[in-house]
PDB file of N, CA and C in Angstrom:
ATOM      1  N   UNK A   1      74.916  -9.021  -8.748  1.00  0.00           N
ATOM      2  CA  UNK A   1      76.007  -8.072  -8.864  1.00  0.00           C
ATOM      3  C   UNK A   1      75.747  -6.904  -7.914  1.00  0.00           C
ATOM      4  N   UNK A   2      76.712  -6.198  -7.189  1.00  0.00           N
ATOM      5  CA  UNK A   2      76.642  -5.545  -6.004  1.00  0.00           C
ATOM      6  C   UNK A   2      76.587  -4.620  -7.383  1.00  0.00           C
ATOM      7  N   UNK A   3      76.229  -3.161  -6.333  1.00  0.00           N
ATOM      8  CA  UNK A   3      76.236  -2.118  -7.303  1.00  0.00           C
ATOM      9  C   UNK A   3      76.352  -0.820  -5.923  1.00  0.00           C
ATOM     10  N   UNK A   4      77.637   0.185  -5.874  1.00  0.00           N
ATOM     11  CA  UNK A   4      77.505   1.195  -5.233  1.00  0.00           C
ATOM     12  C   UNK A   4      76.501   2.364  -6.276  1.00  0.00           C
ATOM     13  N   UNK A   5      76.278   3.419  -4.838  1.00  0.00           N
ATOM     14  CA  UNK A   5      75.310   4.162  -5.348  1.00  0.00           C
ATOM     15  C   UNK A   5      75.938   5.363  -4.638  1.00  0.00           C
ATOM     16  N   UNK A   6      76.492   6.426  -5.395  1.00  0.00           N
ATOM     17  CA  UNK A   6      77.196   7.405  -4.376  1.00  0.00           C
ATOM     18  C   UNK A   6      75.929   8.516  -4.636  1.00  0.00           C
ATOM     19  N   UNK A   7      76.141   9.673  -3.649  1.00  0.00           N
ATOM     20  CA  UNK A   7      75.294  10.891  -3.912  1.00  0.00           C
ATOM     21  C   UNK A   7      76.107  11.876  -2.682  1.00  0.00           C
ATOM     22  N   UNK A   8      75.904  12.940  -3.442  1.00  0.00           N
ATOM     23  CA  UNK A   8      76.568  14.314  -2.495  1.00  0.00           C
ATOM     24  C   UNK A   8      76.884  15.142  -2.909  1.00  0.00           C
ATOM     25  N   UNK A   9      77.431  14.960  -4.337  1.00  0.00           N
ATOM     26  CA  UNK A   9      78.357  15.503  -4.938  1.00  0.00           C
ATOM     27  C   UNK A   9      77.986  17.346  -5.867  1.00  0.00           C
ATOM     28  N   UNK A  10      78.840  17.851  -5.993  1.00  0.00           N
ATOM     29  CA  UNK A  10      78.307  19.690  -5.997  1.00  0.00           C
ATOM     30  C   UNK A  10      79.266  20.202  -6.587  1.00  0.00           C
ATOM     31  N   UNK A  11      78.689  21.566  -6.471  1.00  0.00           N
ATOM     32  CA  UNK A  11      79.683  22.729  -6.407  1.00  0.00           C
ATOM     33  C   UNK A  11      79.531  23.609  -5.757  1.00  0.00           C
ATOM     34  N   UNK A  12      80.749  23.992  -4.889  1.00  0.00           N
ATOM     35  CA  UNK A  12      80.867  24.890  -3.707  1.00  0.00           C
ATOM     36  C   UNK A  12      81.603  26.014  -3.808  1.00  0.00           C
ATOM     37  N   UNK A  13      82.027  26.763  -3.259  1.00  0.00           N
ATOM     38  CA  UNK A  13      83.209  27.728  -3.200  1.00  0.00           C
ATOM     39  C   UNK A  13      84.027  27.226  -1.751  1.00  0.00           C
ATOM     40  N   UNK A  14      85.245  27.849  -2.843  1.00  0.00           N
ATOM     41  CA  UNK A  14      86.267  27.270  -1.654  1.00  0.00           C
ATOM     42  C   UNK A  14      86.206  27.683  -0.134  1.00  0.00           C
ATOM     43  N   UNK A  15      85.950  26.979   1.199  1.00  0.00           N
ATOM     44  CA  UNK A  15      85.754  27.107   2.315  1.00  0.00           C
ATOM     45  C   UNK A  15      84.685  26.109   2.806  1.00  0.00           C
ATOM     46  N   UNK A  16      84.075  25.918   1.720  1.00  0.00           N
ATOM     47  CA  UNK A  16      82.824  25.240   1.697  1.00  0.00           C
ATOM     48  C   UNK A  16      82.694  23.908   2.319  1.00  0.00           C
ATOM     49  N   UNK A  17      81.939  23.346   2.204  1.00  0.00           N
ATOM     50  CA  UNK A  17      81.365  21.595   2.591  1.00  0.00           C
ATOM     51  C   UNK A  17      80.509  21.143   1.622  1.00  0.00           C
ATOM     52  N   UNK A  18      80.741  19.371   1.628  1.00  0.00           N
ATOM     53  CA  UNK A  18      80.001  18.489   1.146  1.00  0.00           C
ATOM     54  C   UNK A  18      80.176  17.774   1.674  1.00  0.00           C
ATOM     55  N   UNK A  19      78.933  17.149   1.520  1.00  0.00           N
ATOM     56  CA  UNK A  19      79.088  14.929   2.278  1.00  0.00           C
ATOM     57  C   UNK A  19      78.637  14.405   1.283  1.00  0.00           C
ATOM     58  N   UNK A  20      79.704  13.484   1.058  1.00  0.00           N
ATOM     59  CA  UNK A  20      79.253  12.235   0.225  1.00  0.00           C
ATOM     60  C   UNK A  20      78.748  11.083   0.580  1.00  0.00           C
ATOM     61  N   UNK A  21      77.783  10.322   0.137  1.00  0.00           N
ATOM     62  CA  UNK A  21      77.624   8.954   0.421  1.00  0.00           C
ATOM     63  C   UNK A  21      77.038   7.665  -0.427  1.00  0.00           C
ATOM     64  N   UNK A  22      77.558   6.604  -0.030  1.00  0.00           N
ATOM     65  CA  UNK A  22      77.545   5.517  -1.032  1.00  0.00           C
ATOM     66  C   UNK A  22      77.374   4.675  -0.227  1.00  0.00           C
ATOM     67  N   UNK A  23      76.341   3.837  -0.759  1.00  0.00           N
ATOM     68  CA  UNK A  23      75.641   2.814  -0.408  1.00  0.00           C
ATOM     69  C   UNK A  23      75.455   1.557  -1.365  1.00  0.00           C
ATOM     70  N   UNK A  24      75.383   0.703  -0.336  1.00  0.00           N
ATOM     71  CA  UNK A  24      75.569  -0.975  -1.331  1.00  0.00           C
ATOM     72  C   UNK A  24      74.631  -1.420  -1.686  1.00  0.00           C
ATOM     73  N   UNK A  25      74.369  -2.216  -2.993  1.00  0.00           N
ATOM     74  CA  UNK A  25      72.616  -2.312  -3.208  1.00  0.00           C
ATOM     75  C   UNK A  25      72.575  -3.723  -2.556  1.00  0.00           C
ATOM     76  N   UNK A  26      73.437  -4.101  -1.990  1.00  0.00           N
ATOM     77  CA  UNK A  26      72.854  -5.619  -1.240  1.00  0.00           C
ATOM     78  C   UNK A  26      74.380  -5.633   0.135  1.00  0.00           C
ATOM     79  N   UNK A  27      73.884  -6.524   1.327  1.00  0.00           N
ATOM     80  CA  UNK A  27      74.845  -6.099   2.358  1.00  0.00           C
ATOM     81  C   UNK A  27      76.138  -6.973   2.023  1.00  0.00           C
ATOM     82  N   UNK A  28      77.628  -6.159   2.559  1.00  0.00           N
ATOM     83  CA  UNK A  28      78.586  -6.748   1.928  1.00  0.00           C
ATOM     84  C   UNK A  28      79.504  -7.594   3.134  1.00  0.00           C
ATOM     85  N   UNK A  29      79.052  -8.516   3.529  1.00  0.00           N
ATOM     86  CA  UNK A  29      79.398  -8.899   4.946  1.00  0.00           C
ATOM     87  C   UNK A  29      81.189  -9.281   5.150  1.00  0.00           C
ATOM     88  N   UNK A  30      81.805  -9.519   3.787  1.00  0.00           N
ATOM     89  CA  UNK A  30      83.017 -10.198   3.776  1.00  0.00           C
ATOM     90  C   UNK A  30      84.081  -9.084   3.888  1.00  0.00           C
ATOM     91  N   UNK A  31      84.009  -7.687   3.400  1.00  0.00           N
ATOM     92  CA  UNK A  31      84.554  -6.397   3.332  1.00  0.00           C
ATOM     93  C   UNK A  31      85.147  -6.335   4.282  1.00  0.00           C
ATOM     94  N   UNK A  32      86.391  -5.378   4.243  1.00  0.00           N
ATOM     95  CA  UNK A  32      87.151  -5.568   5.139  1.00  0.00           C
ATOM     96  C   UNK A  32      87.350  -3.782   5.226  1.00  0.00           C
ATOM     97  N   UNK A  33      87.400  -3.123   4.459  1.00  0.00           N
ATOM     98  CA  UNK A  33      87.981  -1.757   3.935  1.00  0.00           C
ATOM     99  C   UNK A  33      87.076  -0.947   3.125  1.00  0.00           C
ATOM    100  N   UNK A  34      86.424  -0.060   3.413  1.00  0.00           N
ATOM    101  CA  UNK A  34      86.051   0.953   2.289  1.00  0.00           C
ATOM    102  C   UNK A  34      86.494   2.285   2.518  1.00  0.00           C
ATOM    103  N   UNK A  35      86.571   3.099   1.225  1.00  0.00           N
ATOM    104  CA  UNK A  35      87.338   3.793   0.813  1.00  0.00           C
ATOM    105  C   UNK A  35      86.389   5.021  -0.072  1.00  0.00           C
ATOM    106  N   UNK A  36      87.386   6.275  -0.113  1.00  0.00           N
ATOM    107  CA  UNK A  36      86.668   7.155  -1.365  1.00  0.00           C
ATOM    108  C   UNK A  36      88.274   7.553  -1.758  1.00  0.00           C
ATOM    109  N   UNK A  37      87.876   7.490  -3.313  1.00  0.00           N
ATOM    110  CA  UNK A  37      89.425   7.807  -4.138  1.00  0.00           C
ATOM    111  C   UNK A  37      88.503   9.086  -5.181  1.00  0.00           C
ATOM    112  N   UNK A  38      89.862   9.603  -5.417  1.00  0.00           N
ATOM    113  CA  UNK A  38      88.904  10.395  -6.376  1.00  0.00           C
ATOM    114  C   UNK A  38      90.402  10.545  -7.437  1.00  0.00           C
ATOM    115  N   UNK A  39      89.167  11.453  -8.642  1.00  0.00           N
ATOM    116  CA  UNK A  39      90.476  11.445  -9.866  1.00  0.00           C
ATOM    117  C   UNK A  39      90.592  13.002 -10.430  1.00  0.00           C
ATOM    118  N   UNK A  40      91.279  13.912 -10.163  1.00  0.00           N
ATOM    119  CA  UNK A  40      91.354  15.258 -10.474  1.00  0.00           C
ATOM    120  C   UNK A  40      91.159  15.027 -11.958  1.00  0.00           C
ATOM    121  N   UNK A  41      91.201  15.981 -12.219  1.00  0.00           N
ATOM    122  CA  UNK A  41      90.967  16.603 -14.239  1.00  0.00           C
ATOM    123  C   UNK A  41      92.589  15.618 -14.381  1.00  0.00           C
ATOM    124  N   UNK A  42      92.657  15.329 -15.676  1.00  0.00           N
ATOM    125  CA  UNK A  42      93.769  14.935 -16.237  1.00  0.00           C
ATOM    126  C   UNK A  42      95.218  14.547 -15.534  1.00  0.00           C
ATOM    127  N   UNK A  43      94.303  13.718 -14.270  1.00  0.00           N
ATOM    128  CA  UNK A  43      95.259  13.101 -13.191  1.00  0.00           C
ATOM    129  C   UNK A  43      94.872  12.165 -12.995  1.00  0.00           C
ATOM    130  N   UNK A  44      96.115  10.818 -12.023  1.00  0.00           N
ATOM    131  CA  UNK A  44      95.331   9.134 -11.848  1.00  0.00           C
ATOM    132  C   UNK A  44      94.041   9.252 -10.571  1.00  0.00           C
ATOM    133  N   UNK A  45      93.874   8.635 -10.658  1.00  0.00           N
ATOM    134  CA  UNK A  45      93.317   8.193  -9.182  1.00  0.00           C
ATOM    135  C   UNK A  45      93.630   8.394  -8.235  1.00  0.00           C
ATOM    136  N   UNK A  46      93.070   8.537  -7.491  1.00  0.00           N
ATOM    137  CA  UNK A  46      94.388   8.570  -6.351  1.00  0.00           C
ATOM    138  C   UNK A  46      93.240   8.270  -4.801  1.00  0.00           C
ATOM    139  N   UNK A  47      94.060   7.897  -3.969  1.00  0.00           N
ATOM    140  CA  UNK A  47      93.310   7.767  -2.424  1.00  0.00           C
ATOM    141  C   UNK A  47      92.694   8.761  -1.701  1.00  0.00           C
ATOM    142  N   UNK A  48      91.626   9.158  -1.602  1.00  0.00           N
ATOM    143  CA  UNK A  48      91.245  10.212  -0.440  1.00  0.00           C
ATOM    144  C   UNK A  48      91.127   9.378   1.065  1.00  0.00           C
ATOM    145  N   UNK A  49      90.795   8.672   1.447  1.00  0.00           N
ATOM    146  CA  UNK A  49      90.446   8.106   2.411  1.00  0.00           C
ATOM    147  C   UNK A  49      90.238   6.865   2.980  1.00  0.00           C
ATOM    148  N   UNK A  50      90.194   5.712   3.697  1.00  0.00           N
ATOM    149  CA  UNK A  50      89.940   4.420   3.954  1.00  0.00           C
ATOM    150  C   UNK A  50      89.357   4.314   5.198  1.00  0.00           C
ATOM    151  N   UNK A  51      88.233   3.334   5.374  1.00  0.00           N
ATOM    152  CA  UNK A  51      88.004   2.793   6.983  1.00  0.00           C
ATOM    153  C   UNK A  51      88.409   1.399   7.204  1.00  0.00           C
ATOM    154  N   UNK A  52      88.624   0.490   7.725  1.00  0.00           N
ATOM    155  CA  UNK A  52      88.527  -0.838   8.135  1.00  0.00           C
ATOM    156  C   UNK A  52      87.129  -0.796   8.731  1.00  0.00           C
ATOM    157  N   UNK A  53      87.562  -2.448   8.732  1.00  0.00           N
ATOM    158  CA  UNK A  53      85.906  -3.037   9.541  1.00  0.00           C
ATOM    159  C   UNK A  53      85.980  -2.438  11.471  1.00  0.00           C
ATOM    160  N   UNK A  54      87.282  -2.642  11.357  1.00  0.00           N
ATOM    161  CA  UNK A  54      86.852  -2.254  12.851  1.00  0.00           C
ATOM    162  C   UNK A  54      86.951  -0.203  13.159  1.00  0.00           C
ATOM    163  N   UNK A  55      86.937  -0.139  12.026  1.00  0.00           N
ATOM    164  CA  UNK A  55      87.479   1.507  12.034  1.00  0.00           C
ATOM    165  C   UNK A  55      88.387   2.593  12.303  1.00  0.00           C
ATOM    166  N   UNK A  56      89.600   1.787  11.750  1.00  0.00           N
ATOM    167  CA  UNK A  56      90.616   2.382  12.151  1.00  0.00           C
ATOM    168  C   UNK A  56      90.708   3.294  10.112  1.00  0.00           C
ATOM    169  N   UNK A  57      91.281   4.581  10.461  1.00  0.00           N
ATOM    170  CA  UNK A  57      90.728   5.776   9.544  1.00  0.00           C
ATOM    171  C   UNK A  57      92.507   5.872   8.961  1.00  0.00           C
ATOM    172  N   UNK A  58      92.459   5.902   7.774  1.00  0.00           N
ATOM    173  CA  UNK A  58      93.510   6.397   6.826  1.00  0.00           C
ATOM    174  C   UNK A  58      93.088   7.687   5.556  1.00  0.00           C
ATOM    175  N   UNK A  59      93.840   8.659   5.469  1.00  0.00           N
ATOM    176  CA  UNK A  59      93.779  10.056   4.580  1.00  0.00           C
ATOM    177  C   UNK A  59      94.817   9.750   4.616  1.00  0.00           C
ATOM    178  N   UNK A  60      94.749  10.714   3.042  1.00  0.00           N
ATOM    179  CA  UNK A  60      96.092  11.269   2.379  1.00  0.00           C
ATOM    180  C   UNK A  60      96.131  12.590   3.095  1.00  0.00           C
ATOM    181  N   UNK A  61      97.137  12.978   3.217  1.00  0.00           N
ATOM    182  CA  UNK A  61      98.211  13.963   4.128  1.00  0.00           C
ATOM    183  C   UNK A  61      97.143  15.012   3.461  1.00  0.00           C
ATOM    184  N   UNK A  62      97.087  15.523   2.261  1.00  0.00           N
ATOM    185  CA  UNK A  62      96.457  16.500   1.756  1.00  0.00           C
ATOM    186  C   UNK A  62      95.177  16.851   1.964  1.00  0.00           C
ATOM    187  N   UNK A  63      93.958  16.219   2.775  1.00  0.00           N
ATOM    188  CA  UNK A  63      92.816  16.170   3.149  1.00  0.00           C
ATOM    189  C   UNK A  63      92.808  15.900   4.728  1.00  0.00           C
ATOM    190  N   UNK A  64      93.784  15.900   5.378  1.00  0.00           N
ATOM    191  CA  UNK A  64      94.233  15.337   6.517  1.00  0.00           C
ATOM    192  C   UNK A  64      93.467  16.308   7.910  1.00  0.00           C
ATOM    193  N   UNK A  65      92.397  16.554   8.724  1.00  0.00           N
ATOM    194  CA  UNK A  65      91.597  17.534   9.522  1.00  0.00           C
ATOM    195  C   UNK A  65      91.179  18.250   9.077  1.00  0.00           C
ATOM    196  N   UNK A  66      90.426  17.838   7.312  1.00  0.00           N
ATOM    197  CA  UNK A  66      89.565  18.495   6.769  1.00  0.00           C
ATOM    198  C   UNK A  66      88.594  17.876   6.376  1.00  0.00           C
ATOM    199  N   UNK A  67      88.923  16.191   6.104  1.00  0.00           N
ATOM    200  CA  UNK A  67      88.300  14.820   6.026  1.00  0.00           C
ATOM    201  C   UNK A  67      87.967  13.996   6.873  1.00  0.00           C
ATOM    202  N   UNK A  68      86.593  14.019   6.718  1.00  0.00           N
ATOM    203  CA  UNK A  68      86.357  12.763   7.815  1.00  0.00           C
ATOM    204  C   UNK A  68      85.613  11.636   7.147  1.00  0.00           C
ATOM    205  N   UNK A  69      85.982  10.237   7.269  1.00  0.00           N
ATOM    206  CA  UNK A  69      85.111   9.456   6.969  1.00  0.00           C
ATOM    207  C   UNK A  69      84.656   8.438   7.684  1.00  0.00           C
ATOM    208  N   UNK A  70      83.331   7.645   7.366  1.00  0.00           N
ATOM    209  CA  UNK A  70      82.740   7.634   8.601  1.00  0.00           C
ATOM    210  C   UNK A  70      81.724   6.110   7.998  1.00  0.00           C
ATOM    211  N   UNK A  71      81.634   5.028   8.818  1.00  0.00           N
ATOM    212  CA  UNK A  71      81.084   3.957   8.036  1.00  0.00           C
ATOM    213  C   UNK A  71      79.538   3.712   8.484  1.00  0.00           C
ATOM    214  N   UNK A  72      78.437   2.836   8.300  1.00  0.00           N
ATOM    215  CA  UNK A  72      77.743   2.130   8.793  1.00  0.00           C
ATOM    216  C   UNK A  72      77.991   0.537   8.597  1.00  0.00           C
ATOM    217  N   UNK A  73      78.806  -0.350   8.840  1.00  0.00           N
ATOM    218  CA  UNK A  73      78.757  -1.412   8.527  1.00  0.00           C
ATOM    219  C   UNK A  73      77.457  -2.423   8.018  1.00  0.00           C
ATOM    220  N   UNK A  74      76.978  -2.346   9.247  1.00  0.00           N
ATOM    221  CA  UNK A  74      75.304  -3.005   8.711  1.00  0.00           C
ATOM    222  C   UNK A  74      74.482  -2.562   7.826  1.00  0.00           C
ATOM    223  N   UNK A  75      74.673  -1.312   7.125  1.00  0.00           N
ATOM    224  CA  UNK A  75      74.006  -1.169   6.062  1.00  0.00           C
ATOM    225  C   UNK A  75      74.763  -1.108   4.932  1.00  0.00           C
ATOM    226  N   UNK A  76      76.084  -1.300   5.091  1.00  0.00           N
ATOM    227  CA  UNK A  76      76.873  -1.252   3.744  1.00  0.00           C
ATOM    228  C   UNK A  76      77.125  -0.266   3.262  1.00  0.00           C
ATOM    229  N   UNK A  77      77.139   1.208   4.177  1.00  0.00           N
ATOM    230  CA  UNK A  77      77.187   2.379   3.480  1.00  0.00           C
ATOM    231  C   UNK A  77      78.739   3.248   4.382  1.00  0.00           C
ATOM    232  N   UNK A  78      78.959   3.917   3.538  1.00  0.00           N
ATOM    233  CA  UNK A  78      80.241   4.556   3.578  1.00  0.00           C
ATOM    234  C   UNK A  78      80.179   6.042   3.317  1.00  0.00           C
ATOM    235  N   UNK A  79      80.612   7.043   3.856  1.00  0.00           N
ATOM    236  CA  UNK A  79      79.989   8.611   4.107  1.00  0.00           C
ATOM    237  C   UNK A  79      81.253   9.133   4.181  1.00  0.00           C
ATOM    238  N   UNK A  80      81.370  10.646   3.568  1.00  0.00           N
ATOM    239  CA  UNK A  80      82.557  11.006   3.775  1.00  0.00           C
ATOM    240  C   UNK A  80      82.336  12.766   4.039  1.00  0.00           C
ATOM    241  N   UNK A  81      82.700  13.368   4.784  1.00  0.00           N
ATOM    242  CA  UNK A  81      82.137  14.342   5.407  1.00  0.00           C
ATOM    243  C   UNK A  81      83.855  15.281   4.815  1.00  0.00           C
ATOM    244  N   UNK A  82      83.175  16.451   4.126  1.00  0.00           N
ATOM    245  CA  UNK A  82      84.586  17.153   3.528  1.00  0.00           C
ATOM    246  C   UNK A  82      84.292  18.548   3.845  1.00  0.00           C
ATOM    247  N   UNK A  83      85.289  19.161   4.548  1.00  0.00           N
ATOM    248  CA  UNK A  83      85.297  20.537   5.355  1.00  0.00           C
ATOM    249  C   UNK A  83      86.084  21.235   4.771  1.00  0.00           C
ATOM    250  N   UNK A  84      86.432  22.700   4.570  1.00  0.00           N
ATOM    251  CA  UNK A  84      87.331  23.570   4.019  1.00  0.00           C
ATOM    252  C   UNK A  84      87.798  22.976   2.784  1.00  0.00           C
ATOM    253  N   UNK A  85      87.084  23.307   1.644  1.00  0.00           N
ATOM    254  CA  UNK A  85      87.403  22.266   0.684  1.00  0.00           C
ATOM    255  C   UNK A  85      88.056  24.043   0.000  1.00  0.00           C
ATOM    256  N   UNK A  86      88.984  22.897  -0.975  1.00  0.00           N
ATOM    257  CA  UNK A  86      90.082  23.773  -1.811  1.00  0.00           C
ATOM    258  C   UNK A  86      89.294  23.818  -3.311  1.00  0.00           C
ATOM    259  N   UNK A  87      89.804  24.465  -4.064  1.00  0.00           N
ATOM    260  CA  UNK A  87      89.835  24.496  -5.409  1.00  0.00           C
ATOM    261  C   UNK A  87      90.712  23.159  -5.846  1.00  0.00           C
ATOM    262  N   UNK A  88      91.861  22.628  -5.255  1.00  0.00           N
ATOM    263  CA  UNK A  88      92.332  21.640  -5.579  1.00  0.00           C
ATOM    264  C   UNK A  88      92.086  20.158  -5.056  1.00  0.00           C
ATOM    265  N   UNK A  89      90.713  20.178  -4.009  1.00  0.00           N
ATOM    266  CA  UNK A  89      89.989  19.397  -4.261  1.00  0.00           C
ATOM    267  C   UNK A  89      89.165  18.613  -4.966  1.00  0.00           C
ATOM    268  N   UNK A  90      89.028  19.663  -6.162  1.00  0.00           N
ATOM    269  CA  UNK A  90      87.890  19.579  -7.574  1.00  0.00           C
ATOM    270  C   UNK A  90      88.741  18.305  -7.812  1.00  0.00           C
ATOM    271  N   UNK A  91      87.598  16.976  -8.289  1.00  0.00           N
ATOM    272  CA  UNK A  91      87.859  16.256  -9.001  1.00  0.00           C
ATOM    273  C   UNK A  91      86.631  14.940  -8.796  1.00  0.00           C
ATOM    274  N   UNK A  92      86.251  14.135  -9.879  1.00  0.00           N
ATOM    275  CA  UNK A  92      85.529  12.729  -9.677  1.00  0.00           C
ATOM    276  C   UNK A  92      86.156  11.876  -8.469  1.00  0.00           C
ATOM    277  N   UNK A  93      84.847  12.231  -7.727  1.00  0.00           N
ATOM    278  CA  UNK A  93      85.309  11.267  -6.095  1.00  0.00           C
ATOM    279  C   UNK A  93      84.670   9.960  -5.989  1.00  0.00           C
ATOM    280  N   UNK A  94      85.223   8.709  -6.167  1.00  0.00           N
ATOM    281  CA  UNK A  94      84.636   7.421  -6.672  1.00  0.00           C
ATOM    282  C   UNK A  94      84.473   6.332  -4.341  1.00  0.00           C
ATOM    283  N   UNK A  95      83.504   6.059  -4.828  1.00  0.00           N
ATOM    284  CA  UNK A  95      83.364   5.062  -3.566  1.00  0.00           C
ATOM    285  C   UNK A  95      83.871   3.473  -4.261  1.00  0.00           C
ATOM    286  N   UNK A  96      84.719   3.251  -2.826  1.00  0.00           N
ATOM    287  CA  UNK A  96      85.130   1.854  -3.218  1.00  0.00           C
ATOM    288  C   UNK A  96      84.893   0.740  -1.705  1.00  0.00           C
ATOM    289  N   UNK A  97      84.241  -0.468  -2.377  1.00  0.00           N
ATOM    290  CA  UNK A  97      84.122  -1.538  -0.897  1.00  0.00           C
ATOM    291  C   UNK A  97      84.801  -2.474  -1.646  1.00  0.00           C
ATOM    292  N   UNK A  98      86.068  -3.189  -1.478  1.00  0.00           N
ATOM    293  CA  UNK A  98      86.635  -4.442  -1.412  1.00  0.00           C
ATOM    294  C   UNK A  98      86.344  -4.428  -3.322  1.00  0.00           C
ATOM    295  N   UNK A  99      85.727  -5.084  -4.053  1.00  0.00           N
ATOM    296  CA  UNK A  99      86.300  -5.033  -5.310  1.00  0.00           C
ATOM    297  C   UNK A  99      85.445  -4.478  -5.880  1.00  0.00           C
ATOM    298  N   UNK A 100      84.576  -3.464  -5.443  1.00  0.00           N
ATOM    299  CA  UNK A 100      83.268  -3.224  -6.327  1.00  0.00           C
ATOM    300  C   UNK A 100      83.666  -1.284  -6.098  1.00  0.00           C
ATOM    301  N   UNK A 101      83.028  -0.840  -7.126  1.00  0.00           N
ATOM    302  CA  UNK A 101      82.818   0.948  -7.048  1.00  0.00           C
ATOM    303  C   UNK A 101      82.050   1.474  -7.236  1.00  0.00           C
ATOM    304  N   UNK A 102      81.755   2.418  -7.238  1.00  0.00           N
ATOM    305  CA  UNK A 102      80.917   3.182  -7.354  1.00  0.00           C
ATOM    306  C   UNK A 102      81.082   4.213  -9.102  1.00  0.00           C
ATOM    307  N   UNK A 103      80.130   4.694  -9.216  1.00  0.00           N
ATOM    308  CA  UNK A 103      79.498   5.279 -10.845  1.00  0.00           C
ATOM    309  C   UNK A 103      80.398   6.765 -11.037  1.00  0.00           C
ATOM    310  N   UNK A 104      80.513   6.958  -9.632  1.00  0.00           N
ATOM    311  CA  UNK A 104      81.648   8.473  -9.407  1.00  0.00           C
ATOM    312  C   UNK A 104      80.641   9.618  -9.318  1.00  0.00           C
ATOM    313  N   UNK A 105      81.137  10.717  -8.747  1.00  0.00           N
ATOM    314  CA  UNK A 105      80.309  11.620  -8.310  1.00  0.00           C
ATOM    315  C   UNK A 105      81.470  13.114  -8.427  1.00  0.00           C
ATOM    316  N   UNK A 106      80.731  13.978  -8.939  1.00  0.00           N
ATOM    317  CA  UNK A 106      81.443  15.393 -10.022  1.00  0.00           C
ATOM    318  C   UNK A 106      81.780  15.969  -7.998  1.00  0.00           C
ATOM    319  N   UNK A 107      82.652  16.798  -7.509  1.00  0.00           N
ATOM    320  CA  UNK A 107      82.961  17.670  -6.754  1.00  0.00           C
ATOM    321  C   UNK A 107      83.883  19.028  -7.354  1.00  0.00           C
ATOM    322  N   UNK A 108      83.065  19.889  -7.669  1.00  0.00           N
ATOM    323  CA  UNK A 108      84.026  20.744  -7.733  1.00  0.00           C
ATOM    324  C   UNK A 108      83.774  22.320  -6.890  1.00  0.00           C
ATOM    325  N   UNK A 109      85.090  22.362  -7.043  1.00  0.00           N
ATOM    326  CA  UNK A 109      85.340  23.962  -5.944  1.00  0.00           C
ATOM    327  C   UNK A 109      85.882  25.163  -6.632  1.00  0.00           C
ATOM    328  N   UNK A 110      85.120  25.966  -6.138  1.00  0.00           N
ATOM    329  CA  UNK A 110      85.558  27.348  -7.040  1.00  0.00           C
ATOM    330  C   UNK A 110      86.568  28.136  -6.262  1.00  0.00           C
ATOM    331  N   UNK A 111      87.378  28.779  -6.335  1.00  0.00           N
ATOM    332  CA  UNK A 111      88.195  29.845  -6.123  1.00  0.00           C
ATOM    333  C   UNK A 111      87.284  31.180  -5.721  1.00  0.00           C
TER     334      UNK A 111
END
């Protein structure tokens, strides 16, 4: 059983930075897409980000030249580099490769 392993995760004040990253406990050669979604307080899920295998980059409009994400294929790891972060950034930011996730990781931002 694959198992992600995220780490990064904090608390900042708003302006701030974090990098997240998640890593695969065994290599995932068939993957096509990984991703970080996250889930605000008493909200769904929702998309922060996607790479493909060949690396073409998808954000939600709302993180859009404040997000960067960024892959290693050969090691199975997936990094997400977050700049000028909001207070309405705060929320559980989950790593996802093809059908497997990650344990979730706390981000929150202060005002």
């Amino acid at each position: 059983q694959v198992q992600l392993v995220e780490s990064g995760g904090g608390a900042v004040q708003a302006g701030g930075s974090l990098r997240l990253s998640c890593a695969a406990s065994s290599r995932i050669f068939w993957l096509v897409d990984m991703g970080w979604y996250r889930q605000p307080p008493g909200k769904q899920r929702e998309l922060v980000a996607t790479i493909t295998n060949s690396g073409n980059t998808n954000y939600v409009d709302s993180v859009k030249g404040r997000f960067t994400i960024s892959k290693d294929g050969a090691k199975s790891m997936v990094t997400l580099q977050m700049n000028s972060l909001k207070p309405e950034d705060t929320a559980v930011y989950y790593c996802n490769m093809g059908p497997f996730w990650g344990q979730g990781t706390q981000v929150t931002v202060s005002s």
